[in-house]
C-alpha atoms as a PDB file:
ATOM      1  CA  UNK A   1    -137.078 -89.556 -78.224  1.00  0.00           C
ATOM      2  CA  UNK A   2    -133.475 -90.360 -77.019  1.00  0.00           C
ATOM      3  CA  UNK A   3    -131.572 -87.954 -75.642  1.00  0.00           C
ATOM      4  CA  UNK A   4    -128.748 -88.386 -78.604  1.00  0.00           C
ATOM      5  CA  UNK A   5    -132.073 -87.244 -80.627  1.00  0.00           C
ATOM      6  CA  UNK A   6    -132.527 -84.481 -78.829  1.00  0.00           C
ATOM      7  CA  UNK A   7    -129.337 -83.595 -79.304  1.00  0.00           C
ATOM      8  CA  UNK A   8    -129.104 -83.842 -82.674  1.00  0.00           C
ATOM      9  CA  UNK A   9    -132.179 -81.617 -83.280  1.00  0.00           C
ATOM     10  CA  UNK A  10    -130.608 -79.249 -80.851  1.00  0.00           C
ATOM     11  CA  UNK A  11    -127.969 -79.166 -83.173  1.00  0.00           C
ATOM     12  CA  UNK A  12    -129.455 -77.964 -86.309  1.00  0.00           C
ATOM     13  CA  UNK A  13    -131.112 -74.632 -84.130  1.00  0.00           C
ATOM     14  CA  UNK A  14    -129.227 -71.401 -84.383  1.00  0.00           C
ATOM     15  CA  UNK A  15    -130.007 -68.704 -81.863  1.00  0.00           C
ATOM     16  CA  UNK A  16    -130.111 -65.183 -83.738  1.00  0.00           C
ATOM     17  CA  UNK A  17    -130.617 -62.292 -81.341  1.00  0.00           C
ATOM     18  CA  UNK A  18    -132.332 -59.499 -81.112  1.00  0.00           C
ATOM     19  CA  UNK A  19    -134.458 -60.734 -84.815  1.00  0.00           C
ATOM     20  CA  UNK A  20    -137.138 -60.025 -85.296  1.00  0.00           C
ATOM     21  CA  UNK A  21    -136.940 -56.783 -83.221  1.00  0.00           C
ATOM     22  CA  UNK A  22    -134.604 -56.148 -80.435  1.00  0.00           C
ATOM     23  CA  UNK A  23    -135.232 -58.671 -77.122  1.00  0.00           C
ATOM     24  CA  UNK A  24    -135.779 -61.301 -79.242  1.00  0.00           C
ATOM     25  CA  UNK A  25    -134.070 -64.830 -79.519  1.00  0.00           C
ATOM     26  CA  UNK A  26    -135.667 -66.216 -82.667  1.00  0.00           C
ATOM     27  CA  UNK A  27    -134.566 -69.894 -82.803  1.00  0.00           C
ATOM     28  CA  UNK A  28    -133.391 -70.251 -86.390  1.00  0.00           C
ATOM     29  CA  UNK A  29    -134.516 -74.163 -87.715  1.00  0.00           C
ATOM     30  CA  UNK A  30    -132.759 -73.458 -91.268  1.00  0.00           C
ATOM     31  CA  UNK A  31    -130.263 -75.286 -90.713  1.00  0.00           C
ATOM     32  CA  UNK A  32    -131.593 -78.227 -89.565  1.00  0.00           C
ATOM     33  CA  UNK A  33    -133.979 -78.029 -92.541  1.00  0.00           C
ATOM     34  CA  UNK A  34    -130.379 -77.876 -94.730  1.00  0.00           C
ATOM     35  CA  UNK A  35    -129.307 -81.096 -93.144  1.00  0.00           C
ATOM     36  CA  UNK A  36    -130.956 -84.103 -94.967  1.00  0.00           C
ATOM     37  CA  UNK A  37    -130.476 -86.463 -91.781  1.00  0.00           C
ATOM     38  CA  UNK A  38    -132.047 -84.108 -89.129  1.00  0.00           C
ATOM     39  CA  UNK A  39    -135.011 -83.545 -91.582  1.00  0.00           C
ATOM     40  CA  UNK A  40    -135.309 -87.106 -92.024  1.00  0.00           C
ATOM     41  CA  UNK A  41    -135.110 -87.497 -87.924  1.00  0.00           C
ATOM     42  CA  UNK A  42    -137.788 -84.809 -87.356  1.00  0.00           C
ATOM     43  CA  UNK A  43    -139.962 -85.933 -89.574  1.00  0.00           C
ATOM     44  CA  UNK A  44    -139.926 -89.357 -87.670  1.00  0.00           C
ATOM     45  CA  UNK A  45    -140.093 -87.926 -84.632  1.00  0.00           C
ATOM     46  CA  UNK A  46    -143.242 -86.385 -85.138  1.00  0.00           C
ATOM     47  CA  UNK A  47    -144.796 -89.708 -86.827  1.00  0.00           C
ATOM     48  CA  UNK A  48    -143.703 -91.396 -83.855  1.00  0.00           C
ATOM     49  CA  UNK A  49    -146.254 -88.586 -81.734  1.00  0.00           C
ATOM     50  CA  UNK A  50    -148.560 -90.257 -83.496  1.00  0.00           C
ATOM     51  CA  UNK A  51    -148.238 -93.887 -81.438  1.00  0.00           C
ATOM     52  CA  UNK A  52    -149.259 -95.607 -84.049  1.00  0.00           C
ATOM     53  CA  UNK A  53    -152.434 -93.988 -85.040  1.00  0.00           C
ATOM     54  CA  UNK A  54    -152.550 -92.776 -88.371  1.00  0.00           C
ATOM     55  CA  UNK A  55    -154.758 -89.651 -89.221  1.00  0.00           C
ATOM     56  CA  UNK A  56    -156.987 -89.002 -92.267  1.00  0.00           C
ATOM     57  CA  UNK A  57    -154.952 -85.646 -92.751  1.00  0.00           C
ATOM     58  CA  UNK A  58    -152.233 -83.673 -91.684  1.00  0.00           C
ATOM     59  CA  UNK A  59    -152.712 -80.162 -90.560  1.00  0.00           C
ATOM     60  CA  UNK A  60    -149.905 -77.574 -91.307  1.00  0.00           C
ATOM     61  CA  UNK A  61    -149.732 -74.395 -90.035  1.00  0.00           C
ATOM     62  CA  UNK A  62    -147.991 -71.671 -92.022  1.00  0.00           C
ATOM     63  CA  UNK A  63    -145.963 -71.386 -93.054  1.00  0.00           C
ATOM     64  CA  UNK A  64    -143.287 -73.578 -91.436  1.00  0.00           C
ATOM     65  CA  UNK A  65    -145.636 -76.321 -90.600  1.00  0.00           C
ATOM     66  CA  UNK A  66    -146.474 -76.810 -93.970  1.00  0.00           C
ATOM     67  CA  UNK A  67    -142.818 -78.419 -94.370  1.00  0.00           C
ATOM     68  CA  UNK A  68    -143.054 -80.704 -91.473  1.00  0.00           C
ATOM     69  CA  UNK A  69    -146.643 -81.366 -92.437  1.00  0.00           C
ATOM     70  CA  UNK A  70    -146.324 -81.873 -96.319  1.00  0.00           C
ATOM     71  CA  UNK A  71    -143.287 -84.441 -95.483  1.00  0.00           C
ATOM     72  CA  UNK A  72    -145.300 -86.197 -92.758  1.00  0.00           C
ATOM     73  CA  UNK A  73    -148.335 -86.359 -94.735  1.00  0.00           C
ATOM     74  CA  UNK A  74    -146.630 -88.024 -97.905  1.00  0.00           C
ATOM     75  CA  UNK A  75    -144.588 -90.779 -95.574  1.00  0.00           C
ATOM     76  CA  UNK A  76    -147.674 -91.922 -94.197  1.00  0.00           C
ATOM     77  CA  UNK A  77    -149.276 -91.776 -97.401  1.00  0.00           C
ATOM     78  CA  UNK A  78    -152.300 -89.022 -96.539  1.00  0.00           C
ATOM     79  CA  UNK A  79    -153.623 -85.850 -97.368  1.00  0.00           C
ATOM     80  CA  UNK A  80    -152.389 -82.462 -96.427  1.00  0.00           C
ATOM     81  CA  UNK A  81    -153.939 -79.028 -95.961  1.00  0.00           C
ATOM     82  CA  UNK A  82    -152.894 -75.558 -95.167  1.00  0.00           C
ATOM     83  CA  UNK A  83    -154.155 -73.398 -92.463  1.00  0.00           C
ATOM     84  CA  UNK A  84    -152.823 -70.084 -93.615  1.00  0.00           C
ATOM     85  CA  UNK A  85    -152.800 -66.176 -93.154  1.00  0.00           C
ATOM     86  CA  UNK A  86    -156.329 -64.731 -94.347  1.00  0.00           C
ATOM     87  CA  UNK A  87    -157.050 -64.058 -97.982  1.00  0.00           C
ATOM     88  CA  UNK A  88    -154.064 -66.556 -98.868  1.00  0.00           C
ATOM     89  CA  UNK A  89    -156.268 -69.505 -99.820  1.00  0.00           C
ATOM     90  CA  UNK A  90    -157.845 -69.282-103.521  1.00  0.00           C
ATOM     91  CA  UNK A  91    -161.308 -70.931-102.411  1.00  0.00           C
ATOM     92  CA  UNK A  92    -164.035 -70.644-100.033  1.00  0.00           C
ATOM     93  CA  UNK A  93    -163.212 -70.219 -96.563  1.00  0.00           C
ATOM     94  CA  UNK A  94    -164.049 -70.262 -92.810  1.00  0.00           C
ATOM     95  CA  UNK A  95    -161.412 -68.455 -90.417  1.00  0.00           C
ATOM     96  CA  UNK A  96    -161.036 -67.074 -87.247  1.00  0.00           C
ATOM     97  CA  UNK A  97    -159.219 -64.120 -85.512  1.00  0.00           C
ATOM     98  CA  UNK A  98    -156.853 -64.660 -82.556  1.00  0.00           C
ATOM     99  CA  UNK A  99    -155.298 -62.533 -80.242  1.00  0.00           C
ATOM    100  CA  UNK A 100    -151.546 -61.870 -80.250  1.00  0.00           C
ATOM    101  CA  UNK A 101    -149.242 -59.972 -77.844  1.00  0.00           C
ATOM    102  CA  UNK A 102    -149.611 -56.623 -80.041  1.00  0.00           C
ATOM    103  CA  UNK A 103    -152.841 -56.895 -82.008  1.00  0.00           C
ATOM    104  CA  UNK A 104    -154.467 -59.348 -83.888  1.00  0.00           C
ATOM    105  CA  UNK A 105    -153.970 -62.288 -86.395  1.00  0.00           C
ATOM    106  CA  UNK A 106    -156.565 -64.411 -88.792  1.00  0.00           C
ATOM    107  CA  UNK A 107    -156.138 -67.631 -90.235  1.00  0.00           C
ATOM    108  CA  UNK A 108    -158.389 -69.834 -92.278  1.00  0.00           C
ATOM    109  CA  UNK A 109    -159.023 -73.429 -94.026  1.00  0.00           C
ATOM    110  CA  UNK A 110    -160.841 -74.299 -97.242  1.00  0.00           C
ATOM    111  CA  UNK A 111    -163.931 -75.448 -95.930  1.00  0.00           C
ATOM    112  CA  UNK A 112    -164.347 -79.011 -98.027  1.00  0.00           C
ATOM    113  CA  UNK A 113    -160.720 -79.360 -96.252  1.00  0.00           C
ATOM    114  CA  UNK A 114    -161.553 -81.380 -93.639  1.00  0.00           C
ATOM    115  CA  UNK A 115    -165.002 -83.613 -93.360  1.00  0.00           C
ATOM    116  CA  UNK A 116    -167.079 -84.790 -90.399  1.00  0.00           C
ATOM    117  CA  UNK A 117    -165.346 -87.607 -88.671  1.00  0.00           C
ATOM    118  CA  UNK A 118    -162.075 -86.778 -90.278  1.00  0.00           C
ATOM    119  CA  UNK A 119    -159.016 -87.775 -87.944  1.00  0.00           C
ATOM    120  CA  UNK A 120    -156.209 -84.872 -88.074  1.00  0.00           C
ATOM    121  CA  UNK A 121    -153.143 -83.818 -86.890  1.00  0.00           C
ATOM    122  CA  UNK A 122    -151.800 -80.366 -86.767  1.00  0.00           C
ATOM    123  CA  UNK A 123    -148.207 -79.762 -87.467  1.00  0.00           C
ATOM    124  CA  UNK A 124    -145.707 -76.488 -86.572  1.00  0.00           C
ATOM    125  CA  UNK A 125    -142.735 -75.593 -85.896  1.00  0.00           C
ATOM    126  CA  UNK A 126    -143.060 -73.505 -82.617  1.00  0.00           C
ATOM    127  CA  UNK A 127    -146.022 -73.176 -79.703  1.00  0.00           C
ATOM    128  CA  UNK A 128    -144.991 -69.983 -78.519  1.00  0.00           C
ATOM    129  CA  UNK A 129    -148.623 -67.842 -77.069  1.00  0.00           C
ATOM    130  CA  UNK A 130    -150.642 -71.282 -78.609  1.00  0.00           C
ATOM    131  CA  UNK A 131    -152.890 -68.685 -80.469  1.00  0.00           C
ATOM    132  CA  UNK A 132    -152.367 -69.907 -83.837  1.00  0.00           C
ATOM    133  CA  UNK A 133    -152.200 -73.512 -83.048  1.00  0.00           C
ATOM    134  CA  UNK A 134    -156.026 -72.579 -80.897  1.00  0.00           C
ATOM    135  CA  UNK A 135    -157.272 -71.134 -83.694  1.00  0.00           C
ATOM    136  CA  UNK A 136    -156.267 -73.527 -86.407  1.00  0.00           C
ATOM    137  CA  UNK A 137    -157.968 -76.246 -83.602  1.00  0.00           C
ATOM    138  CA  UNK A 138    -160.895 -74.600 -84.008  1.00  0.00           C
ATOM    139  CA  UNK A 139    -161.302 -74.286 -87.361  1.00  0.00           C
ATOM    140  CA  UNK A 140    -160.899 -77.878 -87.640  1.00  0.00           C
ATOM    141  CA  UNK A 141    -163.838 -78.913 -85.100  1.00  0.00           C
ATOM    142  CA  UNK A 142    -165.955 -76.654 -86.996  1.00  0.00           C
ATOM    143  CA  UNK A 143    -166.232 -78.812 -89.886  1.00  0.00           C
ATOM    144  CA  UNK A 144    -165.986 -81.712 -87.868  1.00  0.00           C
ATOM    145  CA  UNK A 145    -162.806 -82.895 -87.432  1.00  0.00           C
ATOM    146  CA  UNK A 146    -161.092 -84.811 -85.120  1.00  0.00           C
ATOM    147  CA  UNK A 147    -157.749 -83.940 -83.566  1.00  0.00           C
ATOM    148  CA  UNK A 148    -155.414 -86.933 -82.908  1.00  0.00           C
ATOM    149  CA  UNK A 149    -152.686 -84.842 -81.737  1.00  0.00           C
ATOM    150  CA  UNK A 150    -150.427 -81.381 -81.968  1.00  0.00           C
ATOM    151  CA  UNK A 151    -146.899 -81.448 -82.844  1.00  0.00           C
ATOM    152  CA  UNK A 152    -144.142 -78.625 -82.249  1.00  0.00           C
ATOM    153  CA  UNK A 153    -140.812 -78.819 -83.277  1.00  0.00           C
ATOM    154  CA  UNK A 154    -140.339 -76.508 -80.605  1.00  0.00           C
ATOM    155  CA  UNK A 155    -142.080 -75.292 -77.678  1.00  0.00           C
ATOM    156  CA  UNK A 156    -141.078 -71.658 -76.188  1.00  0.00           C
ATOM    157  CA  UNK A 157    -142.680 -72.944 -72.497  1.00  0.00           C
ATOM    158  CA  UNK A 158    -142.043 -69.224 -70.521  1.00  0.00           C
ATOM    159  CA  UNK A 159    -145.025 -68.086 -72.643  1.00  0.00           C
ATOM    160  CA  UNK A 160    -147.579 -70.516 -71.670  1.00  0.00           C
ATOM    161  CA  UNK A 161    -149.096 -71.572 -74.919  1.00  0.00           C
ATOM    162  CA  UNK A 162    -150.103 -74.940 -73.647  1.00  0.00           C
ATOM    163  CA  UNK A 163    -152.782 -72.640 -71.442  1.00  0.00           C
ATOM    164  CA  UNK A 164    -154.603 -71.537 -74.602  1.00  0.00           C
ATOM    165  CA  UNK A 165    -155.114 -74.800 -76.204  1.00  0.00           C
ATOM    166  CA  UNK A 166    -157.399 -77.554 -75.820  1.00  0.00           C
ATOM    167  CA  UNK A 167    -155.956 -79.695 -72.684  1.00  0.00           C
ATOM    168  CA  UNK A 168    -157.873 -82.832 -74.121  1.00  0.00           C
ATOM    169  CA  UNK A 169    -155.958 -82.683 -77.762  1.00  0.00           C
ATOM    170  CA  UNK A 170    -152.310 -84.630 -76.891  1.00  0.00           C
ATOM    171  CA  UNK A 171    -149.707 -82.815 -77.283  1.00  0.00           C
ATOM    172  CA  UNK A 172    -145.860 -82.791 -78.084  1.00  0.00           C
ATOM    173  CA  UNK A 173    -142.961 -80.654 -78.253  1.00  0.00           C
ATOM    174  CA  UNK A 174    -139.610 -82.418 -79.666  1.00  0.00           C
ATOM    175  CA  UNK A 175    -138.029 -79.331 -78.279  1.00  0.00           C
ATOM    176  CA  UNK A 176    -138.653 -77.261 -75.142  1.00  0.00           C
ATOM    177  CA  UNK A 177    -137.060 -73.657 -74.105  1.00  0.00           C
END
């Protein structure tokens, strides 16, 4: 990625303090969503993570990763599947719980979502703790999956999330605060 790229995506995130609780900067990506060219640019971005690979599936995390991933996924012409917040999915499932700051979290897949031998790569917009992205990892290597790569619009680095993921899965951040 350039750095006129860079700033470009840089341009479509809004800062909105103290949301959602006070202490809080949530970095807004609505409006770069809104703009039709910095969509466009993201979604190439990420392809380009891919270094010319091109993966059976594309992971999507919920719920913003299932933008990125549902656009990514239909440019390179493969499937796409949801990992999302427990009892969201109408099918059977596997999940897993994860920790968070303040309590706890569970996610889960379909289980015919991905197959043995399957190449995939997860989608989101933000690594922040890395405990969803972990957890939607794992899911995936339990029905036998294989990871080509994570992507993150963003990547909040001052809390670590890189530490709780799998150091031999590549990884990329288009972004990093």
């Amino acid at each position: 990625m350039t750095e006129e790229q860079k700033q470009q995506l840089e341009s479509g995130i809004r800062d909105v303090v103290d949301f959602p609780k006070p202490g809080i900067v949530f970095k807004d990506i609505t409006p770069l969503l809104a703009n039709g060219d910095l969509f466009r640019l993201t979604t190439e971005l990420f392809i380009e993570t891919l270094n010319g690979q091109v993966p059976d599936k594309i992971i999507g995390i919920d719920a913003r990763g299932f933008i990125f991933g549902a656009a990514i996924a239909d440019r390179l012409g493969v499937g796409f599947i949801p990992v999302r917040k427990k009892g969201k999915l109408p099918w059977d499932t596997t999940g897993v719980a994860y920790s968070l700051e303040y309590g706890e979290a569970h996610v889960e897949i379909h289980r015919d979502a991905v197959s043995e031998g399957e190449k995939v790569m997860l989608v989101d917009d933000l690594l922040a703790t890395g405990g969803t992205a972990g957890a939607a990892i794992k899911l995936v290597k339990e029905l036998g999956g294989d990871i080509l790569g994570m992507a993150f619009l963003i990547e909040l680095a001052f809390l670590e999330g890189q530490k709780n993921l799998d150091p031999d899965v590549d990884l990329t951040s288009l972004l990093t605060y």
